[in-house]
PDB file of N, CA and C in Angstrom:
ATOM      1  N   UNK A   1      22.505  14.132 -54.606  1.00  0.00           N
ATOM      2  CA  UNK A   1      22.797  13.374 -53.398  1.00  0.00           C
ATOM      3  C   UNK A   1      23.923  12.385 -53.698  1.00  0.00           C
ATOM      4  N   UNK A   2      24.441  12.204 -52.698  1.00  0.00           N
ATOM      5  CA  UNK A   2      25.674  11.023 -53.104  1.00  0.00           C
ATOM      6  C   UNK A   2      25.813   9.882 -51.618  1.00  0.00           C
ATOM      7  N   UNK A   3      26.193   9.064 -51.946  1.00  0.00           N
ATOM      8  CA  UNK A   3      26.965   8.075 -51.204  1.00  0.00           C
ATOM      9  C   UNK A   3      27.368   9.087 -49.144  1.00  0.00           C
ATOM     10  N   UNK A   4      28.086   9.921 -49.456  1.00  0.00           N
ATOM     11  CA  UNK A   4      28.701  10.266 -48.436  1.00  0.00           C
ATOM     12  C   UNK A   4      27.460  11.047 -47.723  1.00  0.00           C
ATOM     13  N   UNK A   5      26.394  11.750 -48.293  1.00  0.00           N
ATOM     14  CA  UNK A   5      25.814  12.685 -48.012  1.00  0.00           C
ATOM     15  C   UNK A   5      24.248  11.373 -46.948  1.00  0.00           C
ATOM     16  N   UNK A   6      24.381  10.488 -48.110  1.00  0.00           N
ATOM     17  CA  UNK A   6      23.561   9.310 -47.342  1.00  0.00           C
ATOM     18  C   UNK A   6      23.752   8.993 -45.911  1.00  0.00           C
ATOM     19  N   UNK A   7      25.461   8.632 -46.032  1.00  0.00           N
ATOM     20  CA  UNK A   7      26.171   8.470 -44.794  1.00  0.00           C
ATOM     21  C   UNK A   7      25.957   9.197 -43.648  1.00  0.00           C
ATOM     22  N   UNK A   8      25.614  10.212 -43.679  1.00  0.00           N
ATOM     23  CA  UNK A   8      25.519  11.611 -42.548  1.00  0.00           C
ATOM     24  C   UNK A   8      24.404  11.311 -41.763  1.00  0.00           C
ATOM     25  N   UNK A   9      23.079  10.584 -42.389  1.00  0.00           N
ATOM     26  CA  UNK A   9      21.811  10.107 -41.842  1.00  0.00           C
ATOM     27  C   UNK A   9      22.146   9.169 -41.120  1.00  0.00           C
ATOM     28  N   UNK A  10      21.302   9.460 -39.531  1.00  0.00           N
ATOM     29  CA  UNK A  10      21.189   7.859 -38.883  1.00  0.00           C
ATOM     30  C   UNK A  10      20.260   7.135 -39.504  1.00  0.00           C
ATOM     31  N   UNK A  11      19.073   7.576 -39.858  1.00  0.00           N
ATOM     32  CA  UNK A  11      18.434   6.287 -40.760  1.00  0.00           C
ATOM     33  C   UNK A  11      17.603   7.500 -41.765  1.00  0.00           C
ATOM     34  N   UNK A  12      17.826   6.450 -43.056  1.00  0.00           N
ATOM     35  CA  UNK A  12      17.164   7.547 -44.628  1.00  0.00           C
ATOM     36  C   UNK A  12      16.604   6.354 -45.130  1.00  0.00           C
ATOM     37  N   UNK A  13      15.593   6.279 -45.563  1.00  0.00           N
ATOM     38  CA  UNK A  13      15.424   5.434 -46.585  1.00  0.00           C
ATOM     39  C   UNK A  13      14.915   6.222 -48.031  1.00  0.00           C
ATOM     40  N   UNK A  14      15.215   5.883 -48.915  1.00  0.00           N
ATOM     41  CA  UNK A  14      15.423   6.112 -50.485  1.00  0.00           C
ATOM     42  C   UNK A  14      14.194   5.114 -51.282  1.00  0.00           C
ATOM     43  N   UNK A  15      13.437   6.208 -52.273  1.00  0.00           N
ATOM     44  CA  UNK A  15      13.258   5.975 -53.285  1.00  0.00           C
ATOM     45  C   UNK A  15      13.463   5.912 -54.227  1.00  0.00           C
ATOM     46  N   UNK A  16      14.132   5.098 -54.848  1.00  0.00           N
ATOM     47  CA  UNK A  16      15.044   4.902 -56.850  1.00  0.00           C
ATOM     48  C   UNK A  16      14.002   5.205 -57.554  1.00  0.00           C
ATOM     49  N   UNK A  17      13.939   6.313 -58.304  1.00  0.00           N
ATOM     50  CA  UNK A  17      12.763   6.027 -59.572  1.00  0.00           C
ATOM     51  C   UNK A  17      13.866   6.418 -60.609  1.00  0.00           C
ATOM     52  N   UNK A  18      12.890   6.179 -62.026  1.00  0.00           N
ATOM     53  CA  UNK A  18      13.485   7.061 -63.051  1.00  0.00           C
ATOM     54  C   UNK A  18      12.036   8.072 -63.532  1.00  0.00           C
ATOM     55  N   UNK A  19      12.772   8.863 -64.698  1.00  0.00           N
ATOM     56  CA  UNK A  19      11.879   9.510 -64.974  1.00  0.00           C
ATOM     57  C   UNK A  19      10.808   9.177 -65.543  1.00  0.00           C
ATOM     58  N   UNK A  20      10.279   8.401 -66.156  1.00  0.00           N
ATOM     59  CA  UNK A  20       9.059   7.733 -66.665  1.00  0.00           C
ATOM     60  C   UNK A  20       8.350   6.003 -65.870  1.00  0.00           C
ATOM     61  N   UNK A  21       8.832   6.406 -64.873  1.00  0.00           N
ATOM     62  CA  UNK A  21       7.937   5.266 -63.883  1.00  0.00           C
ATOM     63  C   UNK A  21       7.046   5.806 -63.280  1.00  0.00           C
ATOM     64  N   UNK A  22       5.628   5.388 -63.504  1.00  0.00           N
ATOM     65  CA  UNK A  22       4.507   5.670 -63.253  1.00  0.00           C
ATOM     66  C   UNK A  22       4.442   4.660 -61.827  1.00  0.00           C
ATOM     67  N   UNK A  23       4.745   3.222 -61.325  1.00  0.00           N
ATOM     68  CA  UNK A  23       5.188   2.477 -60.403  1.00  0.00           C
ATOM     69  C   UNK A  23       5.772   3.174 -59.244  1.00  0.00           C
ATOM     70  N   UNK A  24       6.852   4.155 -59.289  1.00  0.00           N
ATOM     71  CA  UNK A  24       7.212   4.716 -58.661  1.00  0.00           C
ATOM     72  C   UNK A  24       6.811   6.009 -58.139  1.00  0.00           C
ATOM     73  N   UNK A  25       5.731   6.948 -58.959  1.00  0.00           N
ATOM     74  CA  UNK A  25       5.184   7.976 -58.305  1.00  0.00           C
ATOM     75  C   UNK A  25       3.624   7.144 -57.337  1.00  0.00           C
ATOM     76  N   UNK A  26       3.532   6.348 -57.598  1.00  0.00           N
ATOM     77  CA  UNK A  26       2.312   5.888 -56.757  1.00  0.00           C
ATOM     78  C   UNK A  26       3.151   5.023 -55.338  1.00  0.00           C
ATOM     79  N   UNK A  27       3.977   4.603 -55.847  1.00  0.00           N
ATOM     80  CA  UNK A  27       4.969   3.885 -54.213  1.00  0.00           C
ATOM     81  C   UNK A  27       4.896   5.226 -53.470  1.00  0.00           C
ATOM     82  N   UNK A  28       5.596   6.320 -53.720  1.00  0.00           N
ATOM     83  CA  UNK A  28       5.995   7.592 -53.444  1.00  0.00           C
ATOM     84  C   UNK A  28       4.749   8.502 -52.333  1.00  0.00           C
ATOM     85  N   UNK A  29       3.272   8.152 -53.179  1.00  0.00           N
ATOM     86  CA  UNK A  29       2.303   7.952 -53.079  1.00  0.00           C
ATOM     87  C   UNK A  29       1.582   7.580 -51.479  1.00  0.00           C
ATOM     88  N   UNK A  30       2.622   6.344 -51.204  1.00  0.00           N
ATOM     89  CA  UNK A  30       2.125   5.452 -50.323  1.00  0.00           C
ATOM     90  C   UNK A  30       2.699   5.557 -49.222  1.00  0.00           C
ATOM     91  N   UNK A  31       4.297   5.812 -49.736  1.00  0.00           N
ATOM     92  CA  UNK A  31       5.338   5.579 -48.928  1.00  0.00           C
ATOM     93  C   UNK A  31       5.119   6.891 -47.794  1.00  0.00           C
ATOM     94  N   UNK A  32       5.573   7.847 -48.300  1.00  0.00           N
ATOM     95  CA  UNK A  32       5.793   8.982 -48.006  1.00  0.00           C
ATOM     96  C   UNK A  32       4.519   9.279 -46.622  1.00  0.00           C
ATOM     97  N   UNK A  33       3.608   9.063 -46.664  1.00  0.00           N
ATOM     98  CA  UNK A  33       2.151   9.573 -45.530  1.00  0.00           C
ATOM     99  C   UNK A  33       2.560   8.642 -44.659  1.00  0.00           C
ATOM    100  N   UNK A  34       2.868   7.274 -45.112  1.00  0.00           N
ATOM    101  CA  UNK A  34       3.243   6.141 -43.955  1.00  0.00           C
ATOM    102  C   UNK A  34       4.262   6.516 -43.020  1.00  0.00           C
ATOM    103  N   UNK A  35       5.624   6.862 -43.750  1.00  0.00           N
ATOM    104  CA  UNK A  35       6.612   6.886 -42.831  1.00  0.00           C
ATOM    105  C   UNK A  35       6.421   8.351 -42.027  1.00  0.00           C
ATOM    106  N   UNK A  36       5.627   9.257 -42.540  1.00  0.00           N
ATOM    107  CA  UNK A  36       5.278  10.732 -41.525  1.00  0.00           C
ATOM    108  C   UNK A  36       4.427  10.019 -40.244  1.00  0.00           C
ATOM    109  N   UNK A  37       3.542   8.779 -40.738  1.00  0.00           N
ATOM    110  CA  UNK A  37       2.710   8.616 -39.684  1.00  0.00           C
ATOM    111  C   UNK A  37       3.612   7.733 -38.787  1.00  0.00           C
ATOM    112  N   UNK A  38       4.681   6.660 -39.179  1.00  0.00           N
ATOM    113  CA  UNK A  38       4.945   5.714 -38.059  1.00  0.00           C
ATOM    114  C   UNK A  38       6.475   5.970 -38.071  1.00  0.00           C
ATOM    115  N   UNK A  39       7.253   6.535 -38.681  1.00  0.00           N
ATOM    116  CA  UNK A  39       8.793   7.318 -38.299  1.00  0.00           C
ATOM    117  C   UNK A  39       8.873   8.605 -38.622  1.00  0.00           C
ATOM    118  N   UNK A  40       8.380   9.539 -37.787  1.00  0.00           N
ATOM    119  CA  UNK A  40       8.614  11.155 -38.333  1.00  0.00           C
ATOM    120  C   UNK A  40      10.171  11.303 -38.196  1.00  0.00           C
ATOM    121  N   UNK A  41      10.941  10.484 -37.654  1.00  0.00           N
ATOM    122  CA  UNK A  41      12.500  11.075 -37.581  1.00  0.00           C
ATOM    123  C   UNK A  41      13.337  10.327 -39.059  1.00  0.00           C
ATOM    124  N   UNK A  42      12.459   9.670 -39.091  1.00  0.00           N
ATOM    125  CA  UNK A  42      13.089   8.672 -40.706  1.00  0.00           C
ATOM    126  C   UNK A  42      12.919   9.500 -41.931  1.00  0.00           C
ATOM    127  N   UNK A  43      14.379  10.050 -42.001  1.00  0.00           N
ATOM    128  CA  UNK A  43      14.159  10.833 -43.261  1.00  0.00           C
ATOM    129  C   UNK A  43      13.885  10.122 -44.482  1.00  0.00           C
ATOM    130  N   UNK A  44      13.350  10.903 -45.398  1.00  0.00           N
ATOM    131  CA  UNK A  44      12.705  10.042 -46.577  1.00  0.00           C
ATOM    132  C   UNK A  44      13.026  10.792 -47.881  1.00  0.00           C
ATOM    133  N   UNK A  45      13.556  10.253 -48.881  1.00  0.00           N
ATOM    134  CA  UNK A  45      14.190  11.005 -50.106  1.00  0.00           C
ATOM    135  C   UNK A  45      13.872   9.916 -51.418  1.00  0.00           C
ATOM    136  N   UNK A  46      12.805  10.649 -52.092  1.00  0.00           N
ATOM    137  CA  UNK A  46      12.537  10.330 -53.774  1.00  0.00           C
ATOM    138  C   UNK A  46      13.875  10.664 -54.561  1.00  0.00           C
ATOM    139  N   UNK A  47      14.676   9.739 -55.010  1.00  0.00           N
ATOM    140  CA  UNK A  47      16.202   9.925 -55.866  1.00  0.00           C
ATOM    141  C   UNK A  47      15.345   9.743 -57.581  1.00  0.00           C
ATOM    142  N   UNK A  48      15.748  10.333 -58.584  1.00  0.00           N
ATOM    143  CA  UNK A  48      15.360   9.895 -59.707  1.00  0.00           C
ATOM    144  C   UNK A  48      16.725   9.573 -60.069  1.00  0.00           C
ATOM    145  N   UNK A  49      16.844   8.947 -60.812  1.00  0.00           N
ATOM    146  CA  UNK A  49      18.403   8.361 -61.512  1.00  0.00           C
ATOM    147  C   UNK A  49      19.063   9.074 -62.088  1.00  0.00           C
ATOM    148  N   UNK A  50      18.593   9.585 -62.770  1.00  0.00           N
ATOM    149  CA  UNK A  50      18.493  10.462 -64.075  1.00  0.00           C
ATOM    150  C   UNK A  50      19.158  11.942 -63.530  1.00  0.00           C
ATOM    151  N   UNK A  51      18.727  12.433 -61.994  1.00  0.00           N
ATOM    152  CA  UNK A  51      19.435  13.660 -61.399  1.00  0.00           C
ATOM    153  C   UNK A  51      20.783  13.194 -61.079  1.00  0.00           C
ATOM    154  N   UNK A  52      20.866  11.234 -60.378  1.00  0.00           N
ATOM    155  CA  UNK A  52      22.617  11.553 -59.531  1.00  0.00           C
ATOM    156  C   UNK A  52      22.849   9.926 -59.882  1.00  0.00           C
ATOM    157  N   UNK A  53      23.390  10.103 -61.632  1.00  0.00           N
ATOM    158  CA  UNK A  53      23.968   9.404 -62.168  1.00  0.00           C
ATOM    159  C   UNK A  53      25.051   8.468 -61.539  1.00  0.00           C
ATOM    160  N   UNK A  54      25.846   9.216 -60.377  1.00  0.00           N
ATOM    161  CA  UNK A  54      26.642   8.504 -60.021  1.00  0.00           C
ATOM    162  C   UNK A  54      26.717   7.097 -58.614  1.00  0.00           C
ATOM    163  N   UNK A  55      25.099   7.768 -58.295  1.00  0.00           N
ATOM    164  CA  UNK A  55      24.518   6.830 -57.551  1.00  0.00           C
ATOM    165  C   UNK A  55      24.114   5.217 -57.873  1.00  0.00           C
ATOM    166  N   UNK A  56      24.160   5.424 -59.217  1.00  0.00           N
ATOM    167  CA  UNK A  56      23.929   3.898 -59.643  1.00  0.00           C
ATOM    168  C   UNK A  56      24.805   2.863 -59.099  1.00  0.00           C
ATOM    169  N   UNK A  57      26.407   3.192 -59.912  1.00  0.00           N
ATOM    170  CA  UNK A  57      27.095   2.480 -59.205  1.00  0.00           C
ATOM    171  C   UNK A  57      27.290   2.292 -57.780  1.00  0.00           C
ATOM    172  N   UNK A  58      27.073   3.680 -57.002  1.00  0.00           N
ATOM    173  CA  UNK A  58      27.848   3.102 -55.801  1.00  0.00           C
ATOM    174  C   UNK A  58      26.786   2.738 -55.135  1.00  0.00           C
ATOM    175  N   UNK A  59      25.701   2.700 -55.129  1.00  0.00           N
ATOM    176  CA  UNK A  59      24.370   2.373 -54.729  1.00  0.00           C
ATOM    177  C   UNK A  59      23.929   0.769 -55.253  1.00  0.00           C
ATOM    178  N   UNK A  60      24.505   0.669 -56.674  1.00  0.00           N
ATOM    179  CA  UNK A  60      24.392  -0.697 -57.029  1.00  0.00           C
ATOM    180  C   UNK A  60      23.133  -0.765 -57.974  1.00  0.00           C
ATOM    181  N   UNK A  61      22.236   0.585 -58.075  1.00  0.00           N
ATOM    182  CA  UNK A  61      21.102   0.233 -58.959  1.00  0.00           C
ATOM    183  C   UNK A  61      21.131   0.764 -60.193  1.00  0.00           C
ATOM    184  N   UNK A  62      20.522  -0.130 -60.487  1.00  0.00           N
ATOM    185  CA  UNK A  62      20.252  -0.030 -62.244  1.00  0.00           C
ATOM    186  C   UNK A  62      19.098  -0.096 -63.136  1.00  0.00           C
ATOM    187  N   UNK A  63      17.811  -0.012 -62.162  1.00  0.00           N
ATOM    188  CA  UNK A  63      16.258  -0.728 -62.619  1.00  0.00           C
ATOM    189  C   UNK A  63      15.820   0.148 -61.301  1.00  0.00           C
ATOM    190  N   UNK A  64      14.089   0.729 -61.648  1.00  0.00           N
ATOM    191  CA  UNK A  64      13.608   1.092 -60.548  1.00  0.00           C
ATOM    192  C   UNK A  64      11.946   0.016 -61.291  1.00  0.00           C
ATOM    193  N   UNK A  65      11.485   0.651 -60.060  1.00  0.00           N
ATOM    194  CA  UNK A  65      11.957   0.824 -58.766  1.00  0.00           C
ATOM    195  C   UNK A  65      12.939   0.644 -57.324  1.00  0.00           C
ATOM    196  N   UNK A  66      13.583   0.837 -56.574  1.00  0.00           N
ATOM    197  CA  UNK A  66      14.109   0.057 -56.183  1.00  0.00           C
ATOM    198  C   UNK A  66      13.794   1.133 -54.367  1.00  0.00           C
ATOM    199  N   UNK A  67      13.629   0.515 -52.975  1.00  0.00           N
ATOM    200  CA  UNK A  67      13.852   0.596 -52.022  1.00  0.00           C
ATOM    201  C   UNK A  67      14.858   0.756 -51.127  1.00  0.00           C
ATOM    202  N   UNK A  68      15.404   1.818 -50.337  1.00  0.00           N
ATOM    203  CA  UNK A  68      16.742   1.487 -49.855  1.00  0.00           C
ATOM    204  C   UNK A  68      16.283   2.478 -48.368  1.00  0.00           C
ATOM    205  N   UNK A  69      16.900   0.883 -47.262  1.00  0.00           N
ATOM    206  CA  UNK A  69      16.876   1.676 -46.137  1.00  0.00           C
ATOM    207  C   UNK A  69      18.454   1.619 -45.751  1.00  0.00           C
ATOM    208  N   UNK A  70      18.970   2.796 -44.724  1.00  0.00           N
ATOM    209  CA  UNK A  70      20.056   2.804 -44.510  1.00  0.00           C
ATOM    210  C   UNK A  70      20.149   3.300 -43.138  1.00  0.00           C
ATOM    211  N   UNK A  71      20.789   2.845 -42.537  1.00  0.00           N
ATOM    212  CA  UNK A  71      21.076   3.203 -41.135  1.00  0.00           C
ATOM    213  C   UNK A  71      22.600   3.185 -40.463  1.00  0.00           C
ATOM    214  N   UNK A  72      22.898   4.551 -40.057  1.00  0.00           N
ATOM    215  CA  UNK A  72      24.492   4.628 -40.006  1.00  0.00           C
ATOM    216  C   UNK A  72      25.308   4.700 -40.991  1.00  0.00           C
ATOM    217  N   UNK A  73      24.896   4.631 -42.219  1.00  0.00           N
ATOM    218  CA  UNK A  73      25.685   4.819 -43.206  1.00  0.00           C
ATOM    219  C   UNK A  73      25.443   3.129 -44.101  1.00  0.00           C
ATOM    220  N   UNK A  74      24.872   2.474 -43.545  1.00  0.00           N
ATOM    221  CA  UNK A  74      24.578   0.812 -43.652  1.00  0.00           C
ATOM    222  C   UNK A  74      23.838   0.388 -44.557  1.00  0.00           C
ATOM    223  N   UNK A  75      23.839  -0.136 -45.405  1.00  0.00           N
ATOM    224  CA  UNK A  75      22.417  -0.546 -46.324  1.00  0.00           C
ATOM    225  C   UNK A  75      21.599  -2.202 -45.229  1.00  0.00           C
ATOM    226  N   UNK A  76      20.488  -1.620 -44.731  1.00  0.00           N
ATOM    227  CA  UNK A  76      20.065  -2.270 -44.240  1.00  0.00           C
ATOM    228  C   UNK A  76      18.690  -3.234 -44.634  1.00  0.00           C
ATOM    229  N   UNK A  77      17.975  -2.702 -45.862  1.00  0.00           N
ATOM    230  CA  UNK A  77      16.824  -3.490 -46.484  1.00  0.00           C
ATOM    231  C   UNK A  77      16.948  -2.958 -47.994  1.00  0.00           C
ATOM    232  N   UNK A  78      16.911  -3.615 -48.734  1.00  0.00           N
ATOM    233  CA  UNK A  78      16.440  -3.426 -50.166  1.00  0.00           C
ATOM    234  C   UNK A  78      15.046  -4.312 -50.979  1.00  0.00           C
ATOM    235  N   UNK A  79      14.417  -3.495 -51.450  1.00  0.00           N
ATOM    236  CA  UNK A  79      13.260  -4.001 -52.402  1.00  0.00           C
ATOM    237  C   UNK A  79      13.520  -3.476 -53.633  1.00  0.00           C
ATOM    238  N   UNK A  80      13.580  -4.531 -55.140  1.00  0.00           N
ATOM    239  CA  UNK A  80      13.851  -3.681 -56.164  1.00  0.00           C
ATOM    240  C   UNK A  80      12.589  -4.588 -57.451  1.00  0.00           C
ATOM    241  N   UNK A  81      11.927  -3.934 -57.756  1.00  0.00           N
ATOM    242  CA  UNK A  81      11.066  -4.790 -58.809  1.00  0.00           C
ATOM    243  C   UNK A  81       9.823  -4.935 -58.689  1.00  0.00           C
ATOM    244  N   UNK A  82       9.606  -5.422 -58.842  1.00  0.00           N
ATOM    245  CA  UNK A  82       8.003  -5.964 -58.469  1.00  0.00           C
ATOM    246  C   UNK A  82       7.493  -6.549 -56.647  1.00  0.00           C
ATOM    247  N   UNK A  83       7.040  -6.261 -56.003  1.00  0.00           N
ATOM    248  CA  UNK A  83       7.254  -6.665 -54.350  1.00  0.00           C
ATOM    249  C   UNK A  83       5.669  -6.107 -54.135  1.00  0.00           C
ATOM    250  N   UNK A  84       5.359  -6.928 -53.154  1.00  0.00           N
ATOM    251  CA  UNK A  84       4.582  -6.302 -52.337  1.00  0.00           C
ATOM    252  C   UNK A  84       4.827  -5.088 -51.142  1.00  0.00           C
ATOM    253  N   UNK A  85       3.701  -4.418 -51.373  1.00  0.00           N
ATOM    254  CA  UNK A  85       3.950  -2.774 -50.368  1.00  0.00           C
ATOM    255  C   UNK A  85       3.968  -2.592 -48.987  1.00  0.00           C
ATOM    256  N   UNK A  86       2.686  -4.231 -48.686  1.00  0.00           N
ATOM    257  CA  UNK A  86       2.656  -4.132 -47.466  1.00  0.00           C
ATOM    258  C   UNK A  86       3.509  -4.787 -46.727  1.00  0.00           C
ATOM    259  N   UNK A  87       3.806  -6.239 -47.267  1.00  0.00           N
ATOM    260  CA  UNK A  87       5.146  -6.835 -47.045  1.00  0.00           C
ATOM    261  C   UNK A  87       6.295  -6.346 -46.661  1.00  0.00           C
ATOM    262  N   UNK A  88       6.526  -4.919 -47.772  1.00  0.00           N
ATOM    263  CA  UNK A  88       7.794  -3.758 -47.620  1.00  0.00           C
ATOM    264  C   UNK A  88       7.240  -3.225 -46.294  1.00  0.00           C
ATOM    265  N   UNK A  89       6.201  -2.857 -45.838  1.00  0.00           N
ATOM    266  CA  UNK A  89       5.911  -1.786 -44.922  1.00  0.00           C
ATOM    267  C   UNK A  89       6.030  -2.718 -43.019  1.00  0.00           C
ATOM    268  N   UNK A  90       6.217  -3.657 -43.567  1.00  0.00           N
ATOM    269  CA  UNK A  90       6.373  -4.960 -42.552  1.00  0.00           C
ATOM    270  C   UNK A  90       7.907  -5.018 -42.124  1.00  0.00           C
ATOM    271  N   UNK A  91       8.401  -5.151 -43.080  1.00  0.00           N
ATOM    272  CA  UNK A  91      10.126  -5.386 -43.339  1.00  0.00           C
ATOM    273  C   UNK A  91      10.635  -3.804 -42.596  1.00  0.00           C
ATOM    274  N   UNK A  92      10.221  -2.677 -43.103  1.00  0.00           N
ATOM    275  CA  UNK A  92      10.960  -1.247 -42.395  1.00  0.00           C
ATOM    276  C   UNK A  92      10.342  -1.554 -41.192  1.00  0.00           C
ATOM    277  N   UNK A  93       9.490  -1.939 -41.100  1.00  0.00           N
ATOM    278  CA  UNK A  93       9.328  -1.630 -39.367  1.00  0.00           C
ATOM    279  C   UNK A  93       9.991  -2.366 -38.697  1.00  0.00           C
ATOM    280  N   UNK A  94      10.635  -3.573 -38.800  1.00  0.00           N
ATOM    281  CA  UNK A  94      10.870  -4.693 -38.213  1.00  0.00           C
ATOM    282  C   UNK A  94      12.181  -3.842 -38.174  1.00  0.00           C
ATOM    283  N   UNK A  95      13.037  -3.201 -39.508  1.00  0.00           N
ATOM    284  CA  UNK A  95      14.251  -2.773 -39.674  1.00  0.00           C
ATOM    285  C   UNK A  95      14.566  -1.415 -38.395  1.00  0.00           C
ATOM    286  N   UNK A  96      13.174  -1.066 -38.280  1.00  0.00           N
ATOM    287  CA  UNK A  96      13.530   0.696 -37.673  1.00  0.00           C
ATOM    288  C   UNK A  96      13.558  -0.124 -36.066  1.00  0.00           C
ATOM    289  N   UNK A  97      12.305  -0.916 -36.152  1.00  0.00           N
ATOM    290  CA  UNK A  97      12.769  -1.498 -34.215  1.00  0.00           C
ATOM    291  C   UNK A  97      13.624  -2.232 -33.618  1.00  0.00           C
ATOM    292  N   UNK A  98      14.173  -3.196 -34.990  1.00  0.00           N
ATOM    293  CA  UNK A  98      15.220  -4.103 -34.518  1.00  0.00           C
ATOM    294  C   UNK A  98      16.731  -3.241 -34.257  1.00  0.00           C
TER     295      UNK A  98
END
């Protein structure tokens, strides 16, 4: 996946993992049933780092976990680290209605 291919989505939000985050297959976990139940049009994509190296930079990450909603091509919410889930699950909604 890249930068431009992000762009093409009206709204994607992204999961950053790497390959040995156990943090991130349980977000994945959580994430994923939520947004089928309250945005079925919100596409949703698990990124591991480790597949699209070049996403770091232009994406800006460097540590996972990390959260990324995007809309229009826009980076519109980020969570990266340690956060609360439900807090996050508060924040996309506010992001998908506002």
């Amino acid at each position: 996946m890249t930068k431009a291919e992000i762009d093409n989505y009206s709204s994607i939000l992204l999961l950053i993992s790497t390959e040995r985050c156990s943090v991130c297959v349980a977000l994945d976990q959580r994430l994923k049933p939520w947004i089928q139940e309250k945005f079925p049009n919100l596409e949703y994509r698990k990124i591991k780092l480790e597949d699209f190296p070049i996403l770091r930079g232009d994406l800006m990450v460097f540590s996972a976990p990390v959260i990324l909603l995007f809309q229009n091509g826009r980076e519109v919410f980020r969570k990266a680290g340690v956060f609360s889930l439900e807090q996050t699950f508060e924040e996309i909604n506010r992001s998908m209605m506002g």
